[in-house]
C-alpha atoms as a PDB file:
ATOM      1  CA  UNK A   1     -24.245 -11.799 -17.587  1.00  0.00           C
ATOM      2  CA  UNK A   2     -26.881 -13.015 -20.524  1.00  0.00           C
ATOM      3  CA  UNK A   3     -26.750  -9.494 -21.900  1.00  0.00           C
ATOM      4  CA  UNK A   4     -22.552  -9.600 -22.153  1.00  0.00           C
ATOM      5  CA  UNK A   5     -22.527 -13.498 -23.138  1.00  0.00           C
ATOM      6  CA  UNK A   6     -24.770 -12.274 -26.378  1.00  0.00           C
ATOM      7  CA  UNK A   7     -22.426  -9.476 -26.646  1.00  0.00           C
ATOM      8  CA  UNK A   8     -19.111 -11.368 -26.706  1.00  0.00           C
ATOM      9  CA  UNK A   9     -20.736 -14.377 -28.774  1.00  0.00           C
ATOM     10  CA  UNK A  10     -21.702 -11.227 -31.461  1.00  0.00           C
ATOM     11  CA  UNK A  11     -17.878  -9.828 -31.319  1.00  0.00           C
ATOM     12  CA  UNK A  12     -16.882 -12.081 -33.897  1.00  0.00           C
ATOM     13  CA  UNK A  13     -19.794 -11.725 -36.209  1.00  0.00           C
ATOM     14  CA  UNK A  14     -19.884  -7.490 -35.810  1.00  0.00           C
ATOM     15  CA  UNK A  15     -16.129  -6.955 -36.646  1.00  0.00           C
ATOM     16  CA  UNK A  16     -15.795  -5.486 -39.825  1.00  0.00           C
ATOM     17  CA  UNK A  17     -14.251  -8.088 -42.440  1.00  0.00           C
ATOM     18  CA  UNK A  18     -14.594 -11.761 -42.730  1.00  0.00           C
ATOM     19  CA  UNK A  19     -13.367 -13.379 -39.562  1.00  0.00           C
ATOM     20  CA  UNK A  20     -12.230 -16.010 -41.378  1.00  0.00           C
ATOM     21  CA  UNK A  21     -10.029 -14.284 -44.072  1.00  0.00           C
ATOM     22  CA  UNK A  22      -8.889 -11.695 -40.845  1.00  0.00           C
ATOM     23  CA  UNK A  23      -7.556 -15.033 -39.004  1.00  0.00           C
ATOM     24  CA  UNK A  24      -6.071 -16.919 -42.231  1.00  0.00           C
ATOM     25  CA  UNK A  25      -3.951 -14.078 -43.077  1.00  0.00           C
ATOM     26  CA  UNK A  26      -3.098 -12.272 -46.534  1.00  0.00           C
ATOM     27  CA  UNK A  27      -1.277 -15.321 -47.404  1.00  0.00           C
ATOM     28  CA  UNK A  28      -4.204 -18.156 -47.498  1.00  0.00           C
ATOM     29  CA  UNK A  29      -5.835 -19.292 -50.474  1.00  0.00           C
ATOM     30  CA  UNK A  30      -9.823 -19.542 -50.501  1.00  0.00           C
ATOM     31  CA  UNK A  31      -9.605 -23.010 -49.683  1.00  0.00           C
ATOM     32  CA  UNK A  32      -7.663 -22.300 -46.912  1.00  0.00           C
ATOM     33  CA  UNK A  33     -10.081 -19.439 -45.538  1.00  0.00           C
ATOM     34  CA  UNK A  34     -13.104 -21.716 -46.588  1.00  0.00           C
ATOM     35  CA  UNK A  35     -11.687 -24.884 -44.347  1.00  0.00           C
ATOM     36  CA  UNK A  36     -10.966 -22.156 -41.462  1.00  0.00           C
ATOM     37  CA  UNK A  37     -14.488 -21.233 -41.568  1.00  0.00           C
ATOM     38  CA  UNK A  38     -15.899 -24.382 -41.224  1.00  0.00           C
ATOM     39  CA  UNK A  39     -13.730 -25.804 -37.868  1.00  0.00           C
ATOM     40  CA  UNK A  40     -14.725 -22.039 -36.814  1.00  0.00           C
ATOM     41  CA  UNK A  41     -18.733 -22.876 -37.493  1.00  0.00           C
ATOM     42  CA  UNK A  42     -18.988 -19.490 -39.078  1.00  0.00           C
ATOM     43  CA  UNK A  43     -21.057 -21.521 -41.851  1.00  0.00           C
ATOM     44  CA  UNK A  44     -23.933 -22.400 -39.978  1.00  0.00           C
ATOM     45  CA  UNK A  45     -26.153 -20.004 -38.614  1.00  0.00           C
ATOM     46  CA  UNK A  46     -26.142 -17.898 -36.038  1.00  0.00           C
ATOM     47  CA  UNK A  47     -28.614 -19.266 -33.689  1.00  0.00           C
ATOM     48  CA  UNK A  48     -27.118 -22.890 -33.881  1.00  0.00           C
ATOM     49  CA  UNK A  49     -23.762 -21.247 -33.999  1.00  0.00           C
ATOM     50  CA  UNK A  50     -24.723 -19.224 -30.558  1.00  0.00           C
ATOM     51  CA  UNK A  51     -26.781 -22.109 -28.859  1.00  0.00           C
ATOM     52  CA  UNK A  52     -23.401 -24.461 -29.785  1.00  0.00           C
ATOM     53  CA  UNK A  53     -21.196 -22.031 -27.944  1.00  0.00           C
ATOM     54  CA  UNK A  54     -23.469 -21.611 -25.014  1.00  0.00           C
ATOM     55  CA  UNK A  55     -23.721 -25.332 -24.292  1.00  0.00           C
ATOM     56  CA  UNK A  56     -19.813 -25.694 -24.557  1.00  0.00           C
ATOM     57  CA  UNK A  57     -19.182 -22.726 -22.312  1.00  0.00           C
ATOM     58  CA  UNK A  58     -22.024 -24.309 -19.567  1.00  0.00           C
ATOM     59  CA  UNK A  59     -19.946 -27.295 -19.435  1.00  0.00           C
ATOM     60  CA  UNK A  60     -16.711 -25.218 -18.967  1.00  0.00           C
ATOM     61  CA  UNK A  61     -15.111 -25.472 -22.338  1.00  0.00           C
ATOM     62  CA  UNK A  62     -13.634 -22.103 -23.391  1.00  0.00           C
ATOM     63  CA  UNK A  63     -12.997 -23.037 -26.421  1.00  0.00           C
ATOM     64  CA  UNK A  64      -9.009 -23.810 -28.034  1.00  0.00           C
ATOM     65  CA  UNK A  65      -7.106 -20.748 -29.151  1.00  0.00           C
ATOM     66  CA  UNK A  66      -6.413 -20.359 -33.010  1.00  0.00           C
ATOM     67  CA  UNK A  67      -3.194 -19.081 -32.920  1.00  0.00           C
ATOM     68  CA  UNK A  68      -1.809 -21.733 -30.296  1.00  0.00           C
ATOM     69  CA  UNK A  69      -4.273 -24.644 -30.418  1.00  0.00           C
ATOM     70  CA  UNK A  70      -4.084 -24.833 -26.807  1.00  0.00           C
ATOM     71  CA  UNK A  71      -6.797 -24.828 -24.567  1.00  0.00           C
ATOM     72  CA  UNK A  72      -8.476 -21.296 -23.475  1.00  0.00           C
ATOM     73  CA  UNK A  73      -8.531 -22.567 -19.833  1.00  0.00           C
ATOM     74  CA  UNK A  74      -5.207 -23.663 -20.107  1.00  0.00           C
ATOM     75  CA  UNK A  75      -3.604 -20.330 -21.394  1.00  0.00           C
ATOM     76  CA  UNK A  76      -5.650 -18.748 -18.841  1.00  0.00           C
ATOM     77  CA  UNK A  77      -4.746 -20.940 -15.884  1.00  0.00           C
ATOM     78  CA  UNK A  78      -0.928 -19.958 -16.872  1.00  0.00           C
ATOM     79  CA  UNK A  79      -1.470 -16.182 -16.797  1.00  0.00           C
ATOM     80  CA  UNK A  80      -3.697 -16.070 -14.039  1.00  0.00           C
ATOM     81  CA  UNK A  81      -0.894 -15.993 -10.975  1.00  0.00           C
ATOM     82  CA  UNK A  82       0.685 -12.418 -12.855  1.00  0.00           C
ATOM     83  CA  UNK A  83      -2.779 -11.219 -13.138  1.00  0.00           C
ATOM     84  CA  UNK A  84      -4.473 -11.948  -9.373  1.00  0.00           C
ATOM     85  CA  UNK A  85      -0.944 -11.156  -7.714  1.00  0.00           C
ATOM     86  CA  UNK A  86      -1.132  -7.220  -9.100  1.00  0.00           C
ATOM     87  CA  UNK A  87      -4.843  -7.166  -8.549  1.00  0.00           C
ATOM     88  CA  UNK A  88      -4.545  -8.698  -5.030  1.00  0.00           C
ATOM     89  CA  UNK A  89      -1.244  -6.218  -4.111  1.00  0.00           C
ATOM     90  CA  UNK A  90      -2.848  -2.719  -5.746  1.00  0.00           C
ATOM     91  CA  UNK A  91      -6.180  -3.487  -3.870  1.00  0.00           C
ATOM     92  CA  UNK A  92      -4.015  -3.577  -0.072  1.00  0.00           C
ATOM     93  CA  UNK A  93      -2.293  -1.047  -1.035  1.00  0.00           C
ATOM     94  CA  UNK A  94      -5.377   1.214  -2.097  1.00  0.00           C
ATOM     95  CA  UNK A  95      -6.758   0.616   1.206  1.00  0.00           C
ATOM     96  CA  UNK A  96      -4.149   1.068   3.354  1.00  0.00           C
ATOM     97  CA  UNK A  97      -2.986   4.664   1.592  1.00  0.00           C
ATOM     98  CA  UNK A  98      -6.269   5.839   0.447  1.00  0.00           C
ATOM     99  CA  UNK A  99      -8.757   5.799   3.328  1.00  0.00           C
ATOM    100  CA  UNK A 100      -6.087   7.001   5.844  1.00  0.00           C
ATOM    101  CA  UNK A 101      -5.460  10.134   3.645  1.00  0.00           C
ATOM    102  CA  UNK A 102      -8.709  10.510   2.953  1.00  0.00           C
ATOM    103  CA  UNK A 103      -9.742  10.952   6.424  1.00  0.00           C
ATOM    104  CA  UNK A 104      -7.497  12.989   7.407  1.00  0.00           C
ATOM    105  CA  UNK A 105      -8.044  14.987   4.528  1.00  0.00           C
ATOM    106  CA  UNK A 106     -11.648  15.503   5.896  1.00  0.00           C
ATOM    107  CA  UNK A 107     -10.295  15.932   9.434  1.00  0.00           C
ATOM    108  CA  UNK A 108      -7.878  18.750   8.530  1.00  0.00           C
ATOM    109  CA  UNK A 109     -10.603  20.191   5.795  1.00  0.00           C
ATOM    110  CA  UNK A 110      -9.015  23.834   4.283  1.00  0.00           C
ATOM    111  CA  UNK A 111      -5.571  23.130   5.834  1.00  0.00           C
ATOM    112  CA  UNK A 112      -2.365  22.648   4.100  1.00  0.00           C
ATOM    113  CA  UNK A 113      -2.248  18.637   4.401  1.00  0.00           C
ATOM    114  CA  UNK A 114      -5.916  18.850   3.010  1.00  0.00           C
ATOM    115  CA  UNK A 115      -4.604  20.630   0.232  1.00  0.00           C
ATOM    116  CA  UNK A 116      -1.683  18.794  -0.742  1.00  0.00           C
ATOM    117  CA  UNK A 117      -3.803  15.446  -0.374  1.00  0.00           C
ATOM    118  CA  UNK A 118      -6.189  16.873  -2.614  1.00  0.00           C
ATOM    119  CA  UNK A 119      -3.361  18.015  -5.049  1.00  0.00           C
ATOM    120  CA  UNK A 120      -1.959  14.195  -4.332  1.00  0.00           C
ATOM    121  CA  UNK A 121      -5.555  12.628  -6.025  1.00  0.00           C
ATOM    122  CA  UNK A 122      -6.070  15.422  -8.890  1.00  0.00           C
ATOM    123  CA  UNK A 123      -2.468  14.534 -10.347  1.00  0.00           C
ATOM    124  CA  UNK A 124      -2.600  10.735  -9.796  1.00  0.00           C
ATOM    125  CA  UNK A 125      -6.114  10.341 -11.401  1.00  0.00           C
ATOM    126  CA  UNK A 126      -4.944  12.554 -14.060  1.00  0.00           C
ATOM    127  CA  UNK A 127      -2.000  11.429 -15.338  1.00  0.00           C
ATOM    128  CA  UNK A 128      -1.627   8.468 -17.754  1.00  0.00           C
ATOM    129  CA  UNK A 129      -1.236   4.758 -16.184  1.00  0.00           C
ATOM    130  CA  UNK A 130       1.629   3.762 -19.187  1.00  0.00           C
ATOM    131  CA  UNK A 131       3.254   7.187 -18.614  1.00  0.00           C
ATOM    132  CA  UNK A 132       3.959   6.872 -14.562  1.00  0.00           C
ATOM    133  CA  UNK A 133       4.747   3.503 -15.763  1.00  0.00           C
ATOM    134  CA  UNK A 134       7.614   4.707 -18.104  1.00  0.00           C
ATOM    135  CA  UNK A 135       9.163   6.871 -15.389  1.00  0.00           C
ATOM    136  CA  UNK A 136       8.665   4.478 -12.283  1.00  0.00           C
ATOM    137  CA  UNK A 137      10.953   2.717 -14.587  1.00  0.00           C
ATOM    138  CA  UNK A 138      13.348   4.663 -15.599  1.00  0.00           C
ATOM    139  CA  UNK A 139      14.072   6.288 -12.214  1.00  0.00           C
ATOM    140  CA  UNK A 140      13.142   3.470  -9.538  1.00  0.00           C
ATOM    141  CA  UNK A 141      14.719   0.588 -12.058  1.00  0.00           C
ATOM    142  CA  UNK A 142      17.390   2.395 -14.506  1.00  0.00           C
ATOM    143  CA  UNK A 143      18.722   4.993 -12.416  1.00  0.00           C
ATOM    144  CA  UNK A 144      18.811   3.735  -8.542  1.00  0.00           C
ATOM    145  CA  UNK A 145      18.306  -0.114  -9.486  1.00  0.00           C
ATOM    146  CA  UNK A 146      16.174  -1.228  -6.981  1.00  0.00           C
ATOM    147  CA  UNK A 147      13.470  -2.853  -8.558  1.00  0.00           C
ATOM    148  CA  UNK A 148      13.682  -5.258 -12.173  1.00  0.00           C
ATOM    149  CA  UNK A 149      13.320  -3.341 -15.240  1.00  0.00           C
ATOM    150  CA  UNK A 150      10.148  -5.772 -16.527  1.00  0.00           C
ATOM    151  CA  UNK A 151       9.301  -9.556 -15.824  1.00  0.00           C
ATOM    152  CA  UNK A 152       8.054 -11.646 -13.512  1.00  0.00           C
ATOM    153  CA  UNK A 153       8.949 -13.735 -10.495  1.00  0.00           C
ATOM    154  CA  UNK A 154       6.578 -16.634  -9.784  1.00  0.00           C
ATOM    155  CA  UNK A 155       5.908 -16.868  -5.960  1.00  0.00           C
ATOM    156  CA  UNK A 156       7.543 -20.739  -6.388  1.00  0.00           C
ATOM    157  CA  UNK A 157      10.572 -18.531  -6.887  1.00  0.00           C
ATOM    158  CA  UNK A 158      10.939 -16.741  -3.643  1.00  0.00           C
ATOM    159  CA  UNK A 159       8.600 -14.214  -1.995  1.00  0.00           C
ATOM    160  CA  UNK A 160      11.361 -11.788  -2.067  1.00  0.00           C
ATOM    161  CA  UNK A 161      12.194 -11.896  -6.221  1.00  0.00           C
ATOM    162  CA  UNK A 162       8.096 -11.893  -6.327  1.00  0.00           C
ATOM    163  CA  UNK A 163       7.645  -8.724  -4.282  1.00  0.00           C
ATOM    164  CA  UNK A 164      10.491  -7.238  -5.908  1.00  0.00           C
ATOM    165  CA  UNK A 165       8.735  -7.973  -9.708  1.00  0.00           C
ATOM    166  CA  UNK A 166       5.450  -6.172  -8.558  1.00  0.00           C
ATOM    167  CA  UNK A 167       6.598  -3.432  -6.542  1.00  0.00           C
ATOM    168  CA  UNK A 168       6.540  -1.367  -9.748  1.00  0.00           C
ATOM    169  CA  UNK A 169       3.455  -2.238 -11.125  1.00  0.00           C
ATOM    170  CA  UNK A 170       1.545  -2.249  -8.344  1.00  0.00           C
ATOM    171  CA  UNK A 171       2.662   1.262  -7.728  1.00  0.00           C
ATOM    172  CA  UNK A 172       1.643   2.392 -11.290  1.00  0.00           C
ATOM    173  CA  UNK A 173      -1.631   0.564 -11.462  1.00  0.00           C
ATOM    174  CA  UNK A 174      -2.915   1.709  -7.672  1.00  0.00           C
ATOM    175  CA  UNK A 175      -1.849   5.480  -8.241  1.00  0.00           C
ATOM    176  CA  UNK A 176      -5.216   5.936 -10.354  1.00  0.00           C
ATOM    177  CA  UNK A 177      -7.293   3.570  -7.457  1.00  0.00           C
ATOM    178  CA  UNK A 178      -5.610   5.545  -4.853  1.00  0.00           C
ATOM    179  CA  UNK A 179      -6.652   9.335  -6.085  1.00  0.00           C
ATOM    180  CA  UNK A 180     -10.186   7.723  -6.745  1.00  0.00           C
ATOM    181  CA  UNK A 181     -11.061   6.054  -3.239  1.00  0.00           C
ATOM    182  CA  UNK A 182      -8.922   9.035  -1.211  1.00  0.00           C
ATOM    183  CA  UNK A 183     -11.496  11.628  -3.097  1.00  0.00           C
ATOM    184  CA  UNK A 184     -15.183   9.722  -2.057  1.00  0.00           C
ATOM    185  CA  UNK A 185     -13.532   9.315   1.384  1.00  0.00           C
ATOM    186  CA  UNK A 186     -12.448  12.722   2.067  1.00  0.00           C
ATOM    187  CA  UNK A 187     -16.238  13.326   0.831  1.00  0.00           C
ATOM    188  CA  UNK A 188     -18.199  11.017   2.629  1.00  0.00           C
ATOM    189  CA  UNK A 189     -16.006  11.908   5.943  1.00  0.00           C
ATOM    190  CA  UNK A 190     -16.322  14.837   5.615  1.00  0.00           C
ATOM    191  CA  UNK A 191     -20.581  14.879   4.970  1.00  0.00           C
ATOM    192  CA  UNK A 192     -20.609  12.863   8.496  1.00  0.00           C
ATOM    193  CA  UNK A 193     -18.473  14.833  10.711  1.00  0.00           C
ATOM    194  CA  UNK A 194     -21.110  17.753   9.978  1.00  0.00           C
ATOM    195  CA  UNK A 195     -23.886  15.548  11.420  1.00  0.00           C
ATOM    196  CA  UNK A 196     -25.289  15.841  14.885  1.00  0.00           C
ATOM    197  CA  UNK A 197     -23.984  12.764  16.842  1.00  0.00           C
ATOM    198  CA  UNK A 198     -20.372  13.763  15.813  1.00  0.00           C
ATOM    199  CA  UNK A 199     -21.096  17.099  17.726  1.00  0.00           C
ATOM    200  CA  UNK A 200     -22.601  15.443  20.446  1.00  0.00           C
ATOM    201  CA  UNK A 201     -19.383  12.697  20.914  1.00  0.00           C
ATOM    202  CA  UNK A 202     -16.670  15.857  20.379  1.00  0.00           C
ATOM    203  CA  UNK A 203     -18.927  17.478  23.211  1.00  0.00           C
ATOM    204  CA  UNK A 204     -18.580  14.421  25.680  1.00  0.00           C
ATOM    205  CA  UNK A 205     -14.822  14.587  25.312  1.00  0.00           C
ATOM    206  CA  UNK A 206     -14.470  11.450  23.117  1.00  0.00           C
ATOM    207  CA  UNK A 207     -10.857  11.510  21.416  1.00  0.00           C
ATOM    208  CA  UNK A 208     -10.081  12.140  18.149  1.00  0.00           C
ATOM    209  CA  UNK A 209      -9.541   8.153  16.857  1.00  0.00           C
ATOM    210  CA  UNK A 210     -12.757   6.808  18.712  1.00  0.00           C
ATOM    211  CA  UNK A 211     -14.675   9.792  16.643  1.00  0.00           C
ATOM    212  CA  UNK A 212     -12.699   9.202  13.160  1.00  0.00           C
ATOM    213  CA  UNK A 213     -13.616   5.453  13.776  1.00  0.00           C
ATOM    214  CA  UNK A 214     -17.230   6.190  14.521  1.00  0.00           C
ATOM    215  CA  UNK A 215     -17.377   8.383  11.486  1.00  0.00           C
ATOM    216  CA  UNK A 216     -15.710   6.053   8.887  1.00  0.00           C
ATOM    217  CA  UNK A 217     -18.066   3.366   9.971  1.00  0.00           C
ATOM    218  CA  UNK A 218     -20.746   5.423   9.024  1.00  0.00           C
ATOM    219  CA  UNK A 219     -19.072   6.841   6.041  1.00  0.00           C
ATOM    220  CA  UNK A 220     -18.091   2.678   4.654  1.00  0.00           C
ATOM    221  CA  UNK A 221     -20.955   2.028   2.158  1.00  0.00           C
ATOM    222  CA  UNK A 222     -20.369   5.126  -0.385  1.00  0.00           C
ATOM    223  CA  UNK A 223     -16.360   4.074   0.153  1.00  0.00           C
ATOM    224  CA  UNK A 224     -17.654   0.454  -0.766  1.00  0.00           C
ATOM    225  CA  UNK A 225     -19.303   1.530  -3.691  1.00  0.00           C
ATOM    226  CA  UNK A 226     -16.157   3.145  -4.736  1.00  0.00           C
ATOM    227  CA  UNK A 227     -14.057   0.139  -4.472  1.00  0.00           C
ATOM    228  CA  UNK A 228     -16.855  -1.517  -6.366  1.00  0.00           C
ATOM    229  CA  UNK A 229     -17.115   0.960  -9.324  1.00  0.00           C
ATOM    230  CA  UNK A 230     -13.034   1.000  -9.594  1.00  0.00           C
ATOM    231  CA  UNK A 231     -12.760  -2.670 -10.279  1.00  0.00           C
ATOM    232  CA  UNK A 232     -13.207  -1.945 -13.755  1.00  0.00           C
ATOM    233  CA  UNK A 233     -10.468   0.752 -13.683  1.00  0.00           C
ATOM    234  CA  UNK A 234      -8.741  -2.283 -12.339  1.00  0.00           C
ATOM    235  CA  UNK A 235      -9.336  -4.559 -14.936  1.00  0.00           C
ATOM    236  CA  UNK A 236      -8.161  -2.261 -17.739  1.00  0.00           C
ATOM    237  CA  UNK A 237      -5.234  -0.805 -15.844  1.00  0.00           C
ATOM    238  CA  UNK A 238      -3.632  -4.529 -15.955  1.00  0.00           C
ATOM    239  CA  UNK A 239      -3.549  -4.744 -19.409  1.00  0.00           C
ATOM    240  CA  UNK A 240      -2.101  -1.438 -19.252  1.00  0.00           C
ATOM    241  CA  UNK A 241       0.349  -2.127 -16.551  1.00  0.00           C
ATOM    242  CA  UNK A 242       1.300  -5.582 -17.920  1.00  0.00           C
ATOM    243  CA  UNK A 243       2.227  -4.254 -21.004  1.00  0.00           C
ATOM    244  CA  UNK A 244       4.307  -1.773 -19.993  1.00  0.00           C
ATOM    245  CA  UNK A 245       6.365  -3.797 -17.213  1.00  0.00           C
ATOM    246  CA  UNK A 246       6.359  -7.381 -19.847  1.00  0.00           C
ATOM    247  CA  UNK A 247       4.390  -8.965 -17.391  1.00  0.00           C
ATOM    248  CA  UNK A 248       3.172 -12.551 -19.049  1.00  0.00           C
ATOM    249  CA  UNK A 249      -0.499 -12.305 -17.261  1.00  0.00           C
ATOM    250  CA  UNK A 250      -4.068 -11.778 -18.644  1.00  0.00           C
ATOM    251  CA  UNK A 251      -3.631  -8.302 -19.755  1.00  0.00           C
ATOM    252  CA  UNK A 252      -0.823  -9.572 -22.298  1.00  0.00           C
ATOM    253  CA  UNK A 253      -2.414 -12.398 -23.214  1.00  0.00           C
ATOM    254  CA  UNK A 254      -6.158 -10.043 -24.462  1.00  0.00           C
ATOM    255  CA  UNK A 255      -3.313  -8.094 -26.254  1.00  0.00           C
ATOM    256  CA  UNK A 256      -1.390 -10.958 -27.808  1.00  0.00           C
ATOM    257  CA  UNK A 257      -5.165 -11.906 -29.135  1.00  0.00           C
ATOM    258  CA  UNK A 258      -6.328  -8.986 -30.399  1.00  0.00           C
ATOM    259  CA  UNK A 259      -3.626  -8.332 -32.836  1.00  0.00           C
ATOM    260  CA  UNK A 260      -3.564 -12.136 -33.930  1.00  0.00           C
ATOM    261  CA  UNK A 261      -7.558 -12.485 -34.036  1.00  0.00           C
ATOM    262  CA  UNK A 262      -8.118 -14.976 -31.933  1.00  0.00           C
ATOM    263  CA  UNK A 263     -11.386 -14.737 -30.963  1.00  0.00           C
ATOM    264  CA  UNK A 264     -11.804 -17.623 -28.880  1.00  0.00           C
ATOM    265  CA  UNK A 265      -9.588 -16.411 -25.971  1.00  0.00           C
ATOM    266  CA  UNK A 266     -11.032 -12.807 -26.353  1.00  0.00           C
ATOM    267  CA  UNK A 267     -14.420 -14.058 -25.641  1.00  0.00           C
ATOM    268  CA  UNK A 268     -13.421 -15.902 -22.913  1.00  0.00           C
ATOM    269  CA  UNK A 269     -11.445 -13.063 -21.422  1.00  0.00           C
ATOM    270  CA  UNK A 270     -14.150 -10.601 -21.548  1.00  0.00           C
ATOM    271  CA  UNK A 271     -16.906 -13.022 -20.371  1.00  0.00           C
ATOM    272  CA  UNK A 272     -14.453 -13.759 -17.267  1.00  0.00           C
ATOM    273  CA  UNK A 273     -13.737  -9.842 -16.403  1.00  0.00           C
ATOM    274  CA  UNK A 274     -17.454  -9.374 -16.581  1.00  0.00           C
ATOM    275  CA  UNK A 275     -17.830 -12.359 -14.069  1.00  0.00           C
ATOM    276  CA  UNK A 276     -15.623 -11.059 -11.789  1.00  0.00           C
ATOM    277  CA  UNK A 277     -16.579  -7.637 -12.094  1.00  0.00           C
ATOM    278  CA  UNK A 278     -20.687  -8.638 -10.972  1.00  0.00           C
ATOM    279  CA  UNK A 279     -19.480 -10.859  -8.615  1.00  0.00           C
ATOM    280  CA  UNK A 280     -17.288  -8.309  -6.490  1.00  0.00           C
ATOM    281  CA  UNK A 281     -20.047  -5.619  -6.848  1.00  0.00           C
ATOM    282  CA  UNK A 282     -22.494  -8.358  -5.540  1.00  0.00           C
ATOM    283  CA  UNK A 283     -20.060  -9.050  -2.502  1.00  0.00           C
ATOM    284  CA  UNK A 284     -20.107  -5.261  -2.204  1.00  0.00           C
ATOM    285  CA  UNK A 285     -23.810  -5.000  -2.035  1.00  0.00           C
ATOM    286  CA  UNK A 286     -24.301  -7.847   0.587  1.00  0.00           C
ATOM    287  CA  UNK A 287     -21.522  -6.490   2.610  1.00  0.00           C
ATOM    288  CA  UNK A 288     -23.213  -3.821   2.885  1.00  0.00           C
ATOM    289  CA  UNK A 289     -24.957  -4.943   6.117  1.00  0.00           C
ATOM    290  CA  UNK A 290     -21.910  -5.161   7.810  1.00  0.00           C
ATOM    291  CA  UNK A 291     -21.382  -1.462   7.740  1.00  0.00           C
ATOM    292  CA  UNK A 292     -25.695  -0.827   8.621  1.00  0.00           C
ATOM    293  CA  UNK A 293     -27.305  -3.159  10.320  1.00  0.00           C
ATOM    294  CA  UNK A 294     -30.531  -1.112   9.828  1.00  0.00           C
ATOM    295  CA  UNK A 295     -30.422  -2.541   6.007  1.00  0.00           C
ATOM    296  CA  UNK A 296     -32.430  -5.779   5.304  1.00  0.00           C
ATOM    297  CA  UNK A 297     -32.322  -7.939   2.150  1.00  0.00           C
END
């Protein structure tokens, strides 16, 4: 998190251009783009300018947007509901599709339903996010009408209207998640049905769900990992996704501040998605103990 703080403090300084002039516009005068780099502190120097910013963002000021003048944490406490809703929604619905098919992919290894899982992941991971976008749209929304077009419906609205808003996206964004996680648990099934003990249960008679269970327990950490790993597929599918469907969550917001420059709220962003992204892979590591009580920390 030190490394990527020093990272997204140097954004500003390694673009190519003034900053300044970049955020002033064509329009603004050198008086104009001289005042601008002043409130920005882009005329003192960089240590001072870094240790400044570090002290503000330990006391958990994010800085004010340039474009809005409104408080960082404020724009991002508005788009945060969009953004955690589709994150929240694709991760269920990766799980309950992808570890399913997965293992019976590995159960029913070189039949038919293997193959047409398989085929399933190859074509989901391939094709683009904004493309399956585009037609979930324009058959599920234009041609039947039974999802919105774009938007979104705030849970204060209804639960129905909100499910209804995310169906779509949530579809698009855990296509990608889905192919990924189905392949590593196909693998990792498969691996431990070959071992010993599996042999040994299938020879005692044990059903078929008691030995799938058995074997998915001890197949959970490299599917764990997965999950992991695919957050940050997750974290760049939603701006993606909330593009495409006019969602009004992070995603739009990183977008919205790339093309106007401001470099406050990109900072922020990225030093938030990095946040999250240890944090979950930390919760992923510990958990791992759940799955192996043979491993010690």
């Amino acid at each position: 998190m030190a490394v990527v703080a020093l990272v997204v403090f140097l954004l500003i300084h390694l673009s190519p251009g003034d900053p300044a002039t970049l955020i002033a516009g064509d329009m603004a005068s050198e008086e104009d783009i001289a005042r601008l780099r002043s409130a920005l502190g882009l005329d003192r120097p960089l240590l001072q300018q870094f240790l400044l910013w570090l002290g503000r963002l330990l006391t958990g000021d994010l800085g004010t947007s340039i474009f809005t003048q409104v408080p960082v944490s404020q724009l991002l406490a508005q788009r945060l509901e969009p953004t955690l809703s589709i994150a929240v929604l694709t991760m269920a619905l990766t799980l309950l599709v992808a570890v399913p098919l997965g293992t019976l992919a590995a159960y029913r290894a070189g039949s038919w339903i293997d193959r047409v899982v398989m085929l399933f992941a190859v074509l989901a991971f391939s094709a683009p996010v904004f493309l399956i976008g585009y037609l979930l749209i324009y058959t599920l929304a234009i041609q039947l009408g039974w999802f919105p077009v774009q938007g979104y419906a705030r849970l204060s609205e209804g639960l129905g209207p909100w499910l209804r808003s995310l169906v779509l996206p949530c579809i698009n964004l855990a296509l990608v998640y889905i192919a990924l996680v189905t392949r590593m648990t196909r693998a990792t099934v498969l691996e431990v049905l070959l071992e010993d003990y599996i042999r040994t249960a299938r020879a005692k008679g044990l059903a078929v769900l008691p030995v799938l269970g058995h074997a998915l327990r001890n197949a959970a950490i490299p599917i764990a990992t997965t999950v992991g790993v695919g957050i940050a597929l997750l974290i760049g599918g939603v701006v993606v996704t909330e593009t495409v469907f006019a969602i009004p969550g992070v995603g739009r917001l990183v977008i919205d501040s790339v093309l106007h420059h401001d470099y406050p709220v990109i900072q922020s962003v990225l030093l938030l998605s990095a946040g999250v992204y240890v944090l979950i892979n930390l919760l992923i590591d510990l958990s791992y103990r759940l799955f192996d009580p043979r491993i010690q920390y």
